[in-house]
Every structure is written in C-alpha cells, then in structure tokens.
N, C-alpha and C. Protein backbone atom coordinates (compact mmCIF):
# COMPACT_ATOMS: atom_id res chain seq x y z
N UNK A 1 -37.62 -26.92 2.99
CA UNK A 1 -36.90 -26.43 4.13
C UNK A 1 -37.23 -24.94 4.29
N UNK A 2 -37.51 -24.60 5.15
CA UNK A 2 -38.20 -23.32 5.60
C UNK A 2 -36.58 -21.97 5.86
N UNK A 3 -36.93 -21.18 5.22
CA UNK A 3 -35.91 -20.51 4.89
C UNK A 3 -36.19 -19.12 6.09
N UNK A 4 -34.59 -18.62 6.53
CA UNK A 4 -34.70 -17.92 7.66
C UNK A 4 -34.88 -16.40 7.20
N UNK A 5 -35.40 -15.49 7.21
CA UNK A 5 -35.48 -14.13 7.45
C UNK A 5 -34.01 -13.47 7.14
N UNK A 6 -33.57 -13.17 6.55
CA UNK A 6 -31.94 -12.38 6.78
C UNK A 6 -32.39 -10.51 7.18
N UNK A 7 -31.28 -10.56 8.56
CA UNK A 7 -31.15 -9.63 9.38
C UNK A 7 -30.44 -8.43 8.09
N UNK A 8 -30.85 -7.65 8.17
CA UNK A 8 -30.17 -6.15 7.30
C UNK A 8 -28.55 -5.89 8.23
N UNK A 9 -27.85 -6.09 7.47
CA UNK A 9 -26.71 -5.81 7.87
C UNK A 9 -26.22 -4.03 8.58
N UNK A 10 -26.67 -3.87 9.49
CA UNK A 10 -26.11 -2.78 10.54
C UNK A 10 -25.32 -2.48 10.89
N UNK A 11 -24.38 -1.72 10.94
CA UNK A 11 -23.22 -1.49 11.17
C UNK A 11 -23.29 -1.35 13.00
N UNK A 12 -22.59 -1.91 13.77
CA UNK A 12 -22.36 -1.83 15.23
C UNK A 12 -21.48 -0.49 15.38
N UNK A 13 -21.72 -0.09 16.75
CA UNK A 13 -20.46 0.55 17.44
C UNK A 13 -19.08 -0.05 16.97
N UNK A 14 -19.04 -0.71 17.65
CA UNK A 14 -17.47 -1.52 17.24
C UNK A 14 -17.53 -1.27 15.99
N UNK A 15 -17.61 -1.76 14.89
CA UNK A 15 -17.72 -1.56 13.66
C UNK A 15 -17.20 -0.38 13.18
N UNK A 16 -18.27 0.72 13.37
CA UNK A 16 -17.80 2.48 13.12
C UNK A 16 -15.94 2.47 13.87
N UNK A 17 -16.30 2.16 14.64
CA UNK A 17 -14.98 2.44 15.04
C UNK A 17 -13.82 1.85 14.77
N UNK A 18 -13.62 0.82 14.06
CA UNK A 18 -12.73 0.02 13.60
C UNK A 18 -12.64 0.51 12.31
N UNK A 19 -13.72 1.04 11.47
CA UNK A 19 -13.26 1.33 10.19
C UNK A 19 -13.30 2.53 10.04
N UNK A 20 -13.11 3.81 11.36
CA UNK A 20 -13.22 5.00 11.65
C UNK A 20 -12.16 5.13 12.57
N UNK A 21 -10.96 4.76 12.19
CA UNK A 21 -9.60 5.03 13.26
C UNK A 21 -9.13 6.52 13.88
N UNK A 22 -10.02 7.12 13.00
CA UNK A 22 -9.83 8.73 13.56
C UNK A 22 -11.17 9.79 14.20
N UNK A 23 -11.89 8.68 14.27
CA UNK A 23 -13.06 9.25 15.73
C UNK A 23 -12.17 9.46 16.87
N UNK A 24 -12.18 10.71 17.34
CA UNK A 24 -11.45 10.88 18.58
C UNK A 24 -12.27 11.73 19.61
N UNK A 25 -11.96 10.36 20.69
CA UNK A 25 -12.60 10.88 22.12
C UNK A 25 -11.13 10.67 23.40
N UNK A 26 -11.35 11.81 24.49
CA UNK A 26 -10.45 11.51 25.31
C UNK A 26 -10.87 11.24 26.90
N UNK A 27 -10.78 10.04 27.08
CA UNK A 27 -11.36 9.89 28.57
C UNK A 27 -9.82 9.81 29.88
N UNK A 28 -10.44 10.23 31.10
CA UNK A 28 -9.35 10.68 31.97
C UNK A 28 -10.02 9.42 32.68
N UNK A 29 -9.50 9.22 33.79
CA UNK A 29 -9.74 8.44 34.76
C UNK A 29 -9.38 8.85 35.96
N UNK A 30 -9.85 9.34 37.11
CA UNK A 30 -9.17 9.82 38.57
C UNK A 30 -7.64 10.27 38.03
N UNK A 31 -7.44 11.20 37.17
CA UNK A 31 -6.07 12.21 37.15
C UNK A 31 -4.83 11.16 36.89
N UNK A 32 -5.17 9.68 36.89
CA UNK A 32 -3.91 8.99 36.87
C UNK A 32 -4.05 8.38 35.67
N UNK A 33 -4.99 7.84 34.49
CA UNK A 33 -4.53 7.75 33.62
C UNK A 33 -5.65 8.42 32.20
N UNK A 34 -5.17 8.41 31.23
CA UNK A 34 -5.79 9.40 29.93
C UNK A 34 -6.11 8.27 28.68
N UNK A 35 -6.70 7.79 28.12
CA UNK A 35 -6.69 7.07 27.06
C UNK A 35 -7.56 8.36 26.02
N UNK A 36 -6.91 8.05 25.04
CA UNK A 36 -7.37 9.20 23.95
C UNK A 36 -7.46 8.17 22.49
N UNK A 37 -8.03 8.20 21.66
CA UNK A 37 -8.56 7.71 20.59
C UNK A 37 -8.44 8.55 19.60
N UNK A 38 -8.71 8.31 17.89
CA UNK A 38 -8.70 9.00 17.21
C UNK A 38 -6.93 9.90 16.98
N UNK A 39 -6.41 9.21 17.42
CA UNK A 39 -4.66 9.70 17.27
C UNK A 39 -4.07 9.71 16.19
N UNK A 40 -3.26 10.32 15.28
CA UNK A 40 -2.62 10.32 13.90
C UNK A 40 -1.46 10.53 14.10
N UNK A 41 -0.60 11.02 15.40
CA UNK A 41 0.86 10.83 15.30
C UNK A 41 1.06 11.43 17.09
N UNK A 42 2.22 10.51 16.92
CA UNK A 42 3.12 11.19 18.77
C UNK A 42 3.69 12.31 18.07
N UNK A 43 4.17 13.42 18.30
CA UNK A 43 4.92 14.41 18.10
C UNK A 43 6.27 14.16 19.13
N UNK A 44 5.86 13.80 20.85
CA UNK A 44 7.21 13.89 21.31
C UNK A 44 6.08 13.60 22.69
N UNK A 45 7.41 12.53 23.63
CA UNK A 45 7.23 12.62 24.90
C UNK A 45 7.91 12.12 26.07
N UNK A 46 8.14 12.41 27.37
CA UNK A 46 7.99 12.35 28.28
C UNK A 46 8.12 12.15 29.50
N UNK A 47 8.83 12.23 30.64
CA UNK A 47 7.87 12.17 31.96
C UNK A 47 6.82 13.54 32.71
N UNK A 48 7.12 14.67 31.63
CA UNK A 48 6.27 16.39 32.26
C UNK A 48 5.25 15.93 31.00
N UNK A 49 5.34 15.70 29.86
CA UNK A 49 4.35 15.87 28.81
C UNK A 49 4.00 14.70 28.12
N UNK A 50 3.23 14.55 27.26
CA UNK A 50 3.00 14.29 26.24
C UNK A 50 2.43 14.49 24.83
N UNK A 51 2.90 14.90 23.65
CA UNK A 51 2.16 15.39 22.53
C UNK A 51 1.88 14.86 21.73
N UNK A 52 0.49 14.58 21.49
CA UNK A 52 0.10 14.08 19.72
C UNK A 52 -0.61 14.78 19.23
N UNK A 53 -1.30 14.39 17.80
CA UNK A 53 -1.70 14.95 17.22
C UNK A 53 -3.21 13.84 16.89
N UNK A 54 -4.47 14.70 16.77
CA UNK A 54 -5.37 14.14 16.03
C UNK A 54 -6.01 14.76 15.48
N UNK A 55 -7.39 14.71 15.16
CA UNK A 55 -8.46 15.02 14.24
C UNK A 55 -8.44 16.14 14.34
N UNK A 56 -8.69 16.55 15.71
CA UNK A 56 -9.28 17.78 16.47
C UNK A 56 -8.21 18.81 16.85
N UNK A 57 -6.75 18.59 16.75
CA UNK A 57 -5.68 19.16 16.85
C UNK A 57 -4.76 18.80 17.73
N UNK A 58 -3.69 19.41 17.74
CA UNK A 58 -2.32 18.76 19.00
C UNK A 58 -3.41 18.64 20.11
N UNK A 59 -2.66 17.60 20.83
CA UNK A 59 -2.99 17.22 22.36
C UNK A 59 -1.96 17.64 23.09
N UNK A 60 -2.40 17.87 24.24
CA UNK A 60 -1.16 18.14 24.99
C UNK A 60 -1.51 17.67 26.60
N UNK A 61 -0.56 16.64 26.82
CA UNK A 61 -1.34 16.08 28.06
C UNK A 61 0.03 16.43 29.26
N UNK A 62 -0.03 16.93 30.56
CA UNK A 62 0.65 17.64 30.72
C UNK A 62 0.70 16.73 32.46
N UNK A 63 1.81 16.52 32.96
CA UNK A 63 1.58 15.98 34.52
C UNK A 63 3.54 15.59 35.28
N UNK A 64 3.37 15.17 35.59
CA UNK A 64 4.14 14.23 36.42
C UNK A 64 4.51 12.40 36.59
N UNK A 65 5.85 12.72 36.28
CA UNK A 65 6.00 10.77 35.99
C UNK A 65 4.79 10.14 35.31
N UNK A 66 5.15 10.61 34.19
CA UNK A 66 3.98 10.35 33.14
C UNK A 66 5.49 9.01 32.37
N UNK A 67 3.27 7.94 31.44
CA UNK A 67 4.57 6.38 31.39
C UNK A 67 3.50 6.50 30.06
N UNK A 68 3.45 6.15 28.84
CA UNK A 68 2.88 5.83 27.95
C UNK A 68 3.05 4.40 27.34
N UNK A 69 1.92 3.80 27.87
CA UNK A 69 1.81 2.68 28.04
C UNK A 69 0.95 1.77 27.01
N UNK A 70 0.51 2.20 25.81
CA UNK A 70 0.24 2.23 24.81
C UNK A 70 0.23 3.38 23.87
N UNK A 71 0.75 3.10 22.86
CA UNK A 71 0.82 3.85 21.19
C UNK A 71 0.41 2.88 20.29
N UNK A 72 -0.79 2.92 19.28
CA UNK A 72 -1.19 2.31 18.02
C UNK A 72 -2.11 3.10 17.38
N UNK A 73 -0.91 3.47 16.68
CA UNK A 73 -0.84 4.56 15.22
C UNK A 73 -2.15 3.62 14.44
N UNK A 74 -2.22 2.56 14.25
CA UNK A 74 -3.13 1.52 13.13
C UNK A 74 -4.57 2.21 13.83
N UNK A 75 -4.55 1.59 14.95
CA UNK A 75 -6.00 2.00 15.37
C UNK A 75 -6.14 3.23 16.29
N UNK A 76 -5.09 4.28 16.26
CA UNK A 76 -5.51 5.61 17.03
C UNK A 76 -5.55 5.37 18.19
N UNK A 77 -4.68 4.37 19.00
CA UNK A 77 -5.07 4.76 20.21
C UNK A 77 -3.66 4.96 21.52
N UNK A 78 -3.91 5.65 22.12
CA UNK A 78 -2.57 6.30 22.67
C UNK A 78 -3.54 5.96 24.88
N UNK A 79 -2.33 5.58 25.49
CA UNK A 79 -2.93 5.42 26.98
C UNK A 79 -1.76 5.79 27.53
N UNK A 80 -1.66 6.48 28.72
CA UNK A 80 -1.46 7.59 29.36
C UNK A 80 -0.98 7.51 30.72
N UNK A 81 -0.22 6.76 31.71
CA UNK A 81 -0.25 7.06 32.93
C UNK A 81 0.35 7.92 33.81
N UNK A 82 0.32 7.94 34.84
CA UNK A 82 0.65 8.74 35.88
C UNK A 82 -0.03 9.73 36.72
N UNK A 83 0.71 11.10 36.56
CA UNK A 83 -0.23 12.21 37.96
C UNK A 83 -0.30 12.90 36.68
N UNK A 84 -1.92 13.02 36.29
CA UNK A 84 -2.11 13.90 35.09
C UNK A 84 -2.14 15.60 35.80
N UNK A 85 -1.90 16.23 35.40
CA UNK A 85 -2.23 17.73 36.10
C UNK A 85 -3.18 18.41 34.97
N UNK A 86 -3.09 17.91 33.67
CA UNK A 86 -3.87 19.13 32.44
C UNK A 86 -3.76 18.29 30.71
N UNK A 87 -4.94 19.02 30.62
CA UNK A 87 -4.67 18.76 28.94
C UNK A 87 -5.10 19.40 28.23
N UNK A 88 -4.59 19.71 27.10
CA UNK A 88 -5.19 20.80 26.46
C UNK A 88 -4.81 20.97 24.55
N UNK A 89 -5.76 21.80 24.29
CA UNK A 89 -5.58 21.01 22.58
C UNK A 89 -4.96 22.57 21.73
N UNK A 90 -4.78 22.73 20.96
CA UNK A 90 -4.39 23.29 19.95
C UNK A 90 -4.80 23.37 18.41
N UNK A 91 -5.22 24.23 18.13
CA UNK A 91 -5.78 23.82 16.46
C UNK A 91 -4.84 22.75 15.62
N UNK A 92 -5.13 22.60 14.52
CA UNK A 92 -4.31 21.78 13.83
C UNK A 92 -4.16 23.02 12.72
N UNK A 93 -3.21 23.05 12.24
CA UNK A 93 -2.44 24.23 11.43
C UNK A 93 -1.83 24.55 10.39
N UNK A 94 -1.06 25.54 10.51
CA UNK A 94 -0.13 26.71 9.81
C UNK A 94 1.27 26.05 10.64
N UNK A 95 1.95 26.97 9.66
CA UNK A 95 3.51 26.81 10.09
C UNK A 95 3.22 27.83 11.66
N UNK A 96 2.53 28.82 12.10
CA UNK A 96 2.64 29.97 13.04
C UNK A 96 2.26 28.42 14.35
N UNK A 97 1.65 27.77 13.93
CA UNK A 97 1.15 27.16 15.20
C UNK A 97 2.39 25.86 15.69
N UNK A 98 2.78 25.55 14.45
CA UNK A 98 4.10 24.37 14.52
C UNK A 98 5.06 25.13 15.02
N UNK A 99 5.52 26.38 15.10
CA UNK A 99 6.15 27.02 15.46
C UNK A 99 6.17 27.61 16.77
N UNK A 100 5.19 27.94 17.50
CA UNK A 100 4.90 28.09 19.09
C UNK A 100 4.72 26.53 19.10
N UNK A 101 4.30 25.30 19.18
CA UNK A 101 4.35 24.71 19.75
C UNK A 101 5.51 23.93 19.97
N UNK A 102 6.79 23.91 18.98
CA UNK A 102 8.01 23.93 18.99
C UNK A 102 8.76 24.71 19.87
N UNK A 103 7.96 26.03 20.19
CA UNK A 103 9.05 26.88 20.56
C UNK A 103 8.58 26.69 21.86
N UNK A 104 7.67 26.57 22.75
CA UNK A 104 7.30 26.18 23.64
C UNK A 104 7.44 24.65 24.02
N UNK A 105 7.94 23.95 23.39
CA UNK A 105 8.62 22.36 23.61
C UNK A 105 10.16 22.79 24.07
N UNK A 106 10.91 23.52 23.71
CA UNK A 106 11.76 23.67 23.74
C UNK A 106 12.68 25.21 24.82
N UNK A 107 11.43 25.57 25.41
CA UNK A 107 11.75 26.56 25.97
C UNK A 107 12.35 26.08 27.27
C-alpha cells in the first residue's frame, strides 16, 4: 500500500491566534462599531466610554450611546457599538498612570 507524504505541521493564522489570546489589533468600522482583540480586562463602562486594558495599554474608546456587545476575557475579544467619536491608549503602568486615569473617570 503506497504510503502518503505527511504535510509538516504549520501553524495557520487561526492557530497563532487562538493560542495567542493577547495579539491585539483594533479595527473601527464607519465610526459605529470597534472590535478590539488582544484584551486582558474591562476596567469600566458605559454609554460616553469604554475602558480596557491590553497588551499595548488602557484603551479608551470614547462616543455616544455606546452598547458592548461582546466581552471574552478567554479569547480577548471585546465589540463595541454605537457613535464612536475617539480612541485612544495609555501606557500600561505605575500607580501615577492608575491614578489619572481614575481621576479622570471620575471627574
């Protein structure tokens, strides 16, 4: 019986990313919705904001009748709707940075 060739096992896209839950990319869509990847925690949200945290530092996604319409902490991934107006990131930190971004949550 004539025996088949075995393919070298390659890792796919999908792949990396399933066993890489904290690759983080953030795609917008026409201002109405945000899907972001690579997520490690909500901090707090919403209908003016939303905050998490990932790889790359706080997120801060910022709009109007905002609906979060997925959160999964397992696989990093956080989706976003409404009238986005902004987003914008923050290092990941020190107590000085948990602290303005607290104090600016709360202002």
């Amino acid at each position: 019986m004539p025996m088949q060739p075995q393919k070298p096992d390659r890792p796919t896209i999908t792949d990396e990313r399933k066993r890489s839950p904290s690759r983080h990319s953030l795609q917008i869509d026409r201002r109405e919705q945000v899907l972001v990847t690579g997520l490690t925690d909500v901090i707090s949200f919403d209908e003016e904001s939303v905050i998490g945290e990932t790889e790359m530092g706080v997120i801060i996604i910022k709009g109007g009748n905002l609906h979060v319409s997925k959160i999964n902490l397992d696989s990093g991934e956080l989706a976003v709707s409404g009238e986005i107006d902004g987003v914008t990131y923050e290092n990941a930190g020190g107590p000085a940075k948990a602290k303005s971004l607290l104090g600016r949550m709360f202002r």
